[in-house]
C-alpha atoms as a PDB file:
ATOM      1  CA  UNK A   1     -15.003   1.463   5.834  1.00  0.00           C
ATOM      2  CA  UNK A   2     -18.458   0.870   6.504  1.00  0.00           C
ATOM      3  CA  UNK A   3     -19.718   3.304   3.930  1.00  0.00           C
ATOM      4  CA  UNK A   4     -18.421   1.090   0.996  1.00  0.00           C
ATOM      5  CA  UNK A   5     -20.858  -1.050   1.190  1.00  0.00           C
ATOM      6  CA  UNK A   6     -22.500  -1.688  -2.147  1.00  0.00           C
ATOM      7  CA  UNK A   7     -19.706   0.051  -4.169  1.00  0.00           C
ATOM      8  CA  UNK A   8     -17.997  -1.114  -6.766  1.00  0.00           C
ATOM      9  CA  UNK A   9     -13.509   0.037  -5.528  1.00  0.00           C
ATOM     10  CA  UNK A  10     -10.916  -0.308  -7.959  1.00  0.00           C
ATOM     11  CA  UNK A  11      -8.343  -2.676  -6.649  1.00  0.00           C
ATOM     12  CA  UNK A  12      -5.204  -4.440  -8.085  1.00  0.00           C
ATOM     13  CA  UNK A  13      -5.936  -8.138  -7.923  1.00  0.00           C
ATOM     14  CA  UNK A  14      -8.178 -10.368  -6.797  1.00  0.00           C
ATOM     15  CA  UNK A  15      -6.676 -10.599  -3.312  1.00  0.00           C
ATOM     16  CA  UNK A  16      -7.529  -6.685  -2.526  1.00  0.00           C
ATOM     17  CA  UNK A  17     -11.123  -7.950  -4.424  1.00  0.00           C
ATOM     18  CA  UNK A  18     -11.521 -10.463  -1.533  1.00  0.00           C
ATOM     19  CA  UNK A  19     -10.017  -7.978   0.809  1.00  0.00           C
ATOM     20  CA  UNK A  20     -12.943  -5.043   0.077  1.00  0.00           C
ATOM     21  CA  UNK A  21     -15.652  -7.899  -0.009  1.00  0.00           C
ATOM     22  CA  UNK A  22     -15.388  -8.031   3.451  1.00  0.00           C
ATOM     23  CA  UNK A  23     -16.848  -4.530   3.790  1.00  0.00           C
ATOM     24  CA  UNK A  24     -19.938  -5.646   1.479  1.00  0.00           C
ATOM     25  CA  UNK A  25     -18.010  -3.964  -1.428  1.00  0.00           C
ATOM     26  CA  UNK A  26     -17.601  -5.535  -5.194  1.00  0.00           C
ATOM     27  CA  UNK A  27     -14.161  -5.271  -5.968  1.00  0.00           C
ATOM     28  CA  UNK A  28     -13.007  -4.569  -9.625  1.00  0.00           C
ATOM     29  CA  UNK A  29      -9.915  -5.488 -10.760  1.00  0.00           C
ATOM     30  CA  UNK A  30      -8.326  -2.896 -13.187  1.00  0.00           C
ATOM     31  CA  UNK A  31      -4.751  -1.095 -14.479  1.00  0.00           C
ATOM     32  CA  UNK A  32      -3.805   1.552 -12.921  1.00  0.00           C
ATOM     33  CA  UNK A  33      -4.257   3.721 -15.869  1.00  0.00           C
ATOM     34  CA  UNK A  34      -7.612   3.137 -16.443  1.00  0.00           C
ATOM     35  CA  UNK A  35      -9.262   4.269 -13.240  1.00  0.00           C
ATOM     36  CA  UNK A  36      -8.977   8.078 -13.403  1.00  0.00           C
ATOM     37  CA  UNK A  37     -11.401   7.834 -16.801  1.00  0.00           C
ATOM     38  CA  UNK A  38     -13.380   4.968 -15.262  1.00  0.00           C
ATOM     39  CA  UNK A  39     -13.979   7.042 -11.644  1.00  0.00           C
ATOM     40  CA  UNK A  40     -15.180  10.062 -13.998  1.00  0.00           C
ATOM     41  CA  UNK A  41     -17.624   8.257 -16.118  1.00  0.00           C
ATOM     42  CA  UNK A  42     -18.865   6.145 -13.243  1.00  0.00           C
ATOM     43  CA  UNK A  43     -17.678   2.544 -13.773  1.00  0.00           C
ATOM     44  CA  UNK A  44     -16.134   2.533 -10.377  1.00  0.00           C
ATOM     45  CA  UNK A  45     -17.423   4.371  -7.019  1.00  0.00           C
ATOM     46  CA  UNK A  46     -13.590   4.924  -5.556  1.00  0.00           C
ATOM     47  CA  UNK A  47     -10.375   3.660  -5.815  1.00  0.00           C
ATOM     48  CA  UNK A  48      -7.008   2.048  -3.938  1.00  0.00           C
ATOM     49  CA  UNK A  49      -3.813   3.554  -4.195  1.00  0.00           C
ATOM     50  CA  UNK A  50      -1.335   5.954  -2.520  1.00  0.00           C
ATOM     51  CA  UNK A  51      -1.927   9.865  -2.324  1.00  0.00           C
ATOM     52  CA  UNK A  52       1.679  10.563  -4.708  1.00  0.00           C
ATOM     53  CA  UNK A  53      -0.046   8.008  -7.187  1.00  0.00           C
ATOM     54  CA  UNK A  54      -3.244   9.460  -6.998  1.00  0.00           C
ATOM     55  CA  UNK A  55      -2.165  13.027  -7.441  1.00  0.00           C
ATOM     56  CA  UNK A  56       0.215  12.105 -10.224  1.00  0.00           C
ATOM     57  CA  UNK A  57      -2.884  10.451 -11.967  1.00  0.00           C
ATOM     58  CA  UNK A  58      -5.079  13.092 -11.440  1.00  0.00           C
ATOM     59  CA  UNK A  59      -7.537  10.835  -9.670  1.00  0.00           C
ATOM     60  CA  UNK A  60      -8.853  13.988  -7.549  1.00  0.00           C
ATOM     61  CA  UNK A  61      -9.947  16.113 -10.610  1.00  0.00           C
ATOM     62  CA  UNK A  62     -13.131  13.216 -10.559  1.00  0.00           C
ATOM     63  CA  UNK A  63     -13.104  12.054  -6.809  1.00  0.00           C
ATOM     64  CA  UNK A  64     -14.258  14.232  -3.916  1.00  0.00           C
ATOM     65  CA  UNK A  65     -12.437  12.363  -0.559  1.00  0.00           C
ATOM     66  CA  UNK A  66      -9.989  10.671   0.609  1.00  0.00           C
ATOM     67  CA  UNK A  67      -9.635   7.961   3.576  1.00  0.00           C
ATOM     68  CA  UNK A  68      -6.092   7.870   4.273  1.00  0.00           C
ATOM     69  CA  UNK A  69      -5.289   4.407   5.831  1.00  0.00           C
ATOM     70  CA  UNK A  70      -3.066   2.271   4.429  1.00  0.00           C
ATOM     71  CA  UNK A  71      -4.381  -1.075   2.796  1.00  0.00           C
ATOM     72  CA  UNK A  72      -1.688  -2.520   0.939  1.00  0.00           C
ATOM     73  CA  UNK A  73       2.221  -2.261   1.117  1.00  0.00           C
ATOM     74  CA  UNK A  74       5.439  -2.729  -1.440  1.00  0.00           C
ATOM     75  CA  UNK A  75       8.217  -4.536  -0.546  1.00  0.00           C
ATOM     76  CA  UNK A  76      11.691  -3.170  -2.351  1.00  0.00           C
ATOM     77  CA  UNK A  77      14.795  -5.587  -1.907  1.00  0.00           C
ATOM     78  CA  UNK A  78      18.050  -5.503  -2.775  1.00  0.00           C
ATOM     79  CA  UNK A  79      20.253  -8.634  -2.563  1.00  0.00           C
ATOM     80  CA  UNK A  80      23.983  -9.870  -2.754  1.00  0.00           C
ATOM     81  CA  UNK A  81      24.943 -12.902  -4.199  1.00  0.00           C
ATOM     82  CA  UNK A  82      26.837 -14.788  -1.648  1.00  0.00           C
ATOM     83  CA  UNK A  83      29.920 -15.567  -3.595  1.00  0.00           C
ATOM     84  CA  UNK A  84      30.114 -11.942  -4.824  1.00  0.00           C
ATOM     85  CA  UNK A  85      30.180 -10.843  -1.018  1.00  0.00           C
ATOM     86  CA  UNK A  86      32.731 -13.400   0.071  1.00  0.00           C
ATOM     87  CA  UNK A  87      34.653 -11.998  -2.959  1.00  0.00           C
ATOM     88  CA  UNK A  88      34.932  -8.556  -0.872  1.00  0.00           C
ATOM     89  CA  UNK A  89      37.547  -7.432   1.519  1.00  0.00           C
ATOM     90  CA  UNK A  90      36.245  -6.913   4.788  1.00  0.00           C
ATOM     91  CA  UNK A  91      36.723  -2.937   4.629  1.00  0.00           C
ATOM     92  CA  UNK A  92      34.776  -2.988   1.606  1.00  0.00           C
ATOM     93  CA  UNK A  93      31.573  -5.363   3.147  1.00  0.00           C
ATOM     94  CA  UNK A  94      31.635  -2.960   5.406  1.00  0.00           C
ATOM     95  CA  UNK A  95      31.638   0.381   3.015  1.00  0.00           C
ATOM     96  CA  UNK A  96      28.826  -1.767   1.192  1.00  0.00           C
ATOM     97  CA  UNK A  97      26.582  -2.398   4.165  1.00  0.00           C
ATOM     98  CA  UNK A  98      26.671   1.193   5.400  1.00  0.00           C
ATOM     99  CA  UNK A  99      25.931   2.550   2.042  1.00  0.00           C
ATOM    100  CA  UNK A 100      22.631   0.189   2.133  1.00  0.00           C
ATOM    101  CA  UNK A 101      22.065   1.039   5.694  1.00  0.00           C
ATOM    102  CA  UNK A 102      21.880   5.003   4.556  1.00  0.00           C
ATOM    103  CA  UNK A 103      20.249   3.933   1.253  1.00  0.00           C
ATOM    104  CA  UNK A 104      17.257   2.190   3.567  1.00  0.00           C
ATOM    105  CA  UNK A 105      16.944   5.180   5.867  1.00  0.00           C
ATOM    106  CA  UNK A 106      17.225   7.834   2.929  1.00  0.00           C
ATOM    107  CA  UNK A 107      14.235   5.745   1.465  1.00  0.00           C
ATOM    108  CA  UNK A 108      11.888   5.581   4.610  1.00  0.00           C
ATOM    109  CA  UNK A 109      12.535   9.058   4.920  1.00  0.00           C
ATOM    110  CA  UNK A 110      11.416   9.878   1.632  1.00  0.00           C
ATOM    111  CA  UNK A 111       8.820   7.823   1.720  1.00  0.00           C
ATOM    112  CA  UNK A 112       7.477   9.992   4.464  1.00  0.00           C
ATOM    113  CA  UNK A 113       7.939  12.989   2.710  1.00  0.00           C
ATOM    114  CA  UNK A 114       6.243  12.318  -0.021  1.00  0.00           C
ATOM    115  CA  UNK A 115       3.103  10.674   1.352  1.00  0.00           C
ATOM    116  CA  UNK A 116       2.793  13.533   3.792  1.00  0.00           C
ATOM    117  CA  UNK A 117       3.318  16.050   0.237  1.00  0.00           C
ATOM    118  CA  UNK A 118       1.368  14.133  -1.336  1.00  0.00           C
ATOM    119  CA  UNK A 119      -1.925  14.162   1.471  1.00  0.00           C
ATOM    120  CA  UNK A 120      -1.280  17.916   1.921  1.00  0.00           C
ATOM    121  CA  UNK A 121      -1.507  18.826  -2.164  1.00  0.00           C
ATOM    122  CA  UNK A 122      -4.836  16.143  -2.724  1.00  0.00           C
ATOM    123  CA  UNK A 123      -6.266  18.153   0.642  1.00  0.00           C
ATOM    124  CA  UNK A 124      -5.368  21.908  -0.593  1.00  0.00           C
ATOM    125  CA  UNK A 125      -3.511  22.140   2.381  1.00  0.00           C
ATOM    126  CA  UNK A 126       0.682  24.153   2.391  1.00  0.00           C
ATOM    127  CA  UNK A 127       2.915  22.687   1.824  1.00  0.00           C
ATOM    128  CA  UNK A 128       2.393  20.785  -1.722  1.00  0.00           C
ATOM    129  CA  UNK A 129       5.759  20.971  -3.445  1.00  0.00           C
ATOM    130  CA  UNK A 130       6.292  17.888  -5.809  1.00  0.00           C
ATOM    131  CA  UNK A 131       2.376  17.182  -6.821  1.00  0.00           C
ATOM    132  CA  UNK A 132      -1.029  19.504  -8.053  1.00  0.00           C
ATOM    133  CA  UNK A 133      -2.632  21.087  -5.600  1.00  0.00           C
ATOM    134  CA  UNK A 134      -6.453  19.827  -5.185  1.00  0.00           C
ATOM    135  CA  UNK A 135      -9.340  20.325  -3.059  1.00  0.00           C
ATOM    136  CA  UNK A 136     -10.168  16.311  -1.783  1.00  0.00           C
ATOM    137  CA  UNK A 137     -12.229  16.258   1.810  1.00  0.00           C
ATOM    138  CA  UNK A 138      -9.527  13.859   4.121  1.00  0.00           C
ATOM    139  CA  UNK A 139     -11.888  11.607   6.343  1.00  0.00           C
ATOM    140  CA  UNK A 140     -10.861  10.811   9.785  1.00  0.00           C
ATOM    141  CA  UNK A 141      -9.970   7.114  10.076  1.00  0.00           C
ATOM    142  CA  UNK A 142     -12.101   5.689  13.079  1.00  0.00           C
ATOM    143  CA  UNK A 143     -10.953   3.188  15.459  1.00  0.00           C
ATOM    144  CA  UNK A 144     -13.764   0.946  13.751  1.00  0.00           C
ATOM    145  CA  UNK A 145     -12.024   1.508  11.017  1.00  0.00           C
ATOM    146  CA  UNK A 146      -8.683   0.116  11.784  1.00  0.00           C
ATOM    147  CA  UNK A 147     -10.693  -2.848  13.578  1.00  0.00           C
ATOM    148  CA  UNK A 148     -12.667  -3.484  10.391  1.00  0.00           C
ATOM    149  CA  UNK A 149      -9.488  -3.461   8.147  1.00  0.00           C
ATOM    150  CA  UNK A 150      -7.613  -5.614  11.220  1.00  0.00           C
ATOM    151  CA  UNK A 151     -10.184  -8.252  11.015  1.00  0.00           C
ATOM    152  CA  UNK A 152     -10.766  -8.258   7.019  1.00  0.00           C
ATOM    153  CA  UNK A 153      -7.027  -8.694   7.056  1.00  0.00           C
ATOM    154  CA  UNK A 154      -6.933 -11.750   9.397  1.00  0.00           C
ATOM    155  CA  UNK A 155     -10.193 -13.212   7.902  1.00  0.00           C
ATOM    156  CA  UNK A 156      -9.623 -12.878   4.046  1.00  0.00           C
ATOM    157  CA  UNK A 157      -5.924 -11.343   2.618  1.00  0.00           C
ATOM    158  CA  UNK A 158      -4.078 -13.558   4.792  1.00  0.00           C
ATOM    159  CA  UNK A 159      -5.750 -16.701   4.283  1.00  0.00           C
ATOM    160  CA  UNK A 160      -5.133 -16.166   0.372  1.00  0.00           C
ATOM    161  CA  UNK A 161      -1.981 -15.022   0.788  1.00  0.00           C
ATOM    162  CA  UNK A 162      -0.573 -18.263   2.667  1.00  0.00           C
ATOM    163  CA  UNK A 163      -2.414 -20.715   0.769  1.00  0.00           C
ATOM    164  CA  UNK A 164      -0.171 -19.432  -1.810  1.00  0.00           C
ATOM    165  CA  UNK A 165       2.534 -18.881  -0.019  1.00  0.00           C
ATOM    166  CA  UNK A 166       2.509 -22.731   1.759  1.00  0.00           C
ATOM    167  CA  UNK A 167       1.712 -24.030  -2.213  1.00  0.00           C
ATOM    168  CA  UNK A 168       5.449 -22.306  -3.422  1.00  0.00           C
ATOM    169  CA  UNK A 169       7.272 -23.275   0.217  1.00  0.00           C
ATOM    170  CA  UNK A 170       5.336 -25.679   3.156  1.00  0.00           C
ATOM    171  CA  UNK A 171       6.904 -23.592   5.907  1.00  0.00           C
ATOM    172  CA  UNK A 172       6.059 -20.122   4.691  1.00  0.00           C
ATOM    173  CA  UNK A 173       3.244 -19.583   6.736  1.00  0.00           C
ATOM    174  CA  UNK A 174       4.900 -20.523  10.105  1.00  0.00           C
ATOM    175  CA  UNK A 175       8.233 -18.823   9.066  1.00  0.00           C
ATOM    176  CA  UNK A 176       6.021 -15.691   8.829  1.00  0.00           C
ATOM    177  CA  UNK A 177       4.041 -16.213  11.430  1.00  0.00           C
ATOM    178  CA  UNK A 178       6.844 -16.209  14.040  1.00  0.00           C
ATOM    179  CA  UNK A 179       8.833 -13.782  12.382  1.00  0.00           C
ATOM    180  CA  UNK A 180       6.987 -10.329  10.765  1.00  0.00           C
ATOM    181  CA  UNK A 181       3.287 -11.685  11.793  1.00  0.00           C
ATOM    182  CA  UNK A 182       4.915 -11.702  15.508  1.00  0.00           C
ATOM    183  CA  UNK A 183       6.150  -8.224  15.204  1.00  0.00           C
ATOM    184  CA  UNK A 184       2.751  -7.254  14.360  1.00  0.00           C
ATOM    185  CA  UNK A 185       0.450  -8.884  16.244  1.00  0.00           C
ATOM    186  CA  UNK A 186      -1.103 -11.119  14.172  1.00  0.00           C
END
């Protein structure tokens, strides 16, 4: 993470713009379409994003390595309304929440599979089934690494991200805090 220093990274928003600044790197916020042409001709250094994106968007035909660690997550939902459950027999609640139950797993699963397909067709490496096969150097994340992300995480994302969060609902922070920010340490 260190060697970003002075770069100019493609990120998403201004929150992963704050978030690289605290490797000494100038975050530019731009569409996702417009960074495989802009890492060719030079107006960014290197880029954020998954390895399926990447591959999809040909972002290793003009980039030579990859760091895979993870610096930014989706959440997917899927919700109920309340009087549309009660509305349910209690056979079919229950036909409803295993479907979702398998429908989660089936998901994570995937999501496995295709990160790992994805890393193994950017790398060159068998088996690369659903992307193009490419020739990207993968870069051993460092245990400075994960420190440097864990304390640019603590010291600049979250900060933004519950100032916001506390602006839409005063508890947010706390209710996070004791809940997922528990679960991981934070």
């Amino acid at each position: 993470m260190s060697d970003l220093k002075g770069l100019k990274v493609r990120v998403g928003d201004q929150s992963a713009a704050a978030f690289v600044s605290q490797f000494g790197a100038i975050g530019v916020p731009m569409p996702f379409g417009e960074v495989q042409q802009s890492l060719s001709r030079g107006v960014v250094d290197c880029a954020i994003t998954g390895p399926s994106s990447a591959n999809s968007a040909g972002w290793p035909e003009v980039t030579t390595t990859v760091l895979p660690i993870a610096l930014q997550l989706a959440i997917n939902g899927y919700a109920i309304n309340l009087n549309s459950w009660n509305k349910l027999t209690p056979s079919q609640q229950v036909k409803l929440q295993t479907a979702m139950t398998e429908l989660e797993s089936n998901i994570w699963e995937y999501s496995e599979e295709l990160y790992q397909d994805a890393m193994n067709c950017n790398t060159g490496q068998s088996s690369c089934v659903y992307g193009k096969p490419y020739k990207l150097k993968a870069v051993d994340v460092s245990k400075e690494d994960l420190q440097s992300v864990e304390k640019a995480l603590v010291e600049s994302s979250l900060p933004v991200w519950t100032k916001q969060c506390n602006a839409v609902h005063a508890d947010c922070e706390s209710q996070w805090m004791s809940s997922i920010g528990e679960s991981l340490g934070l």
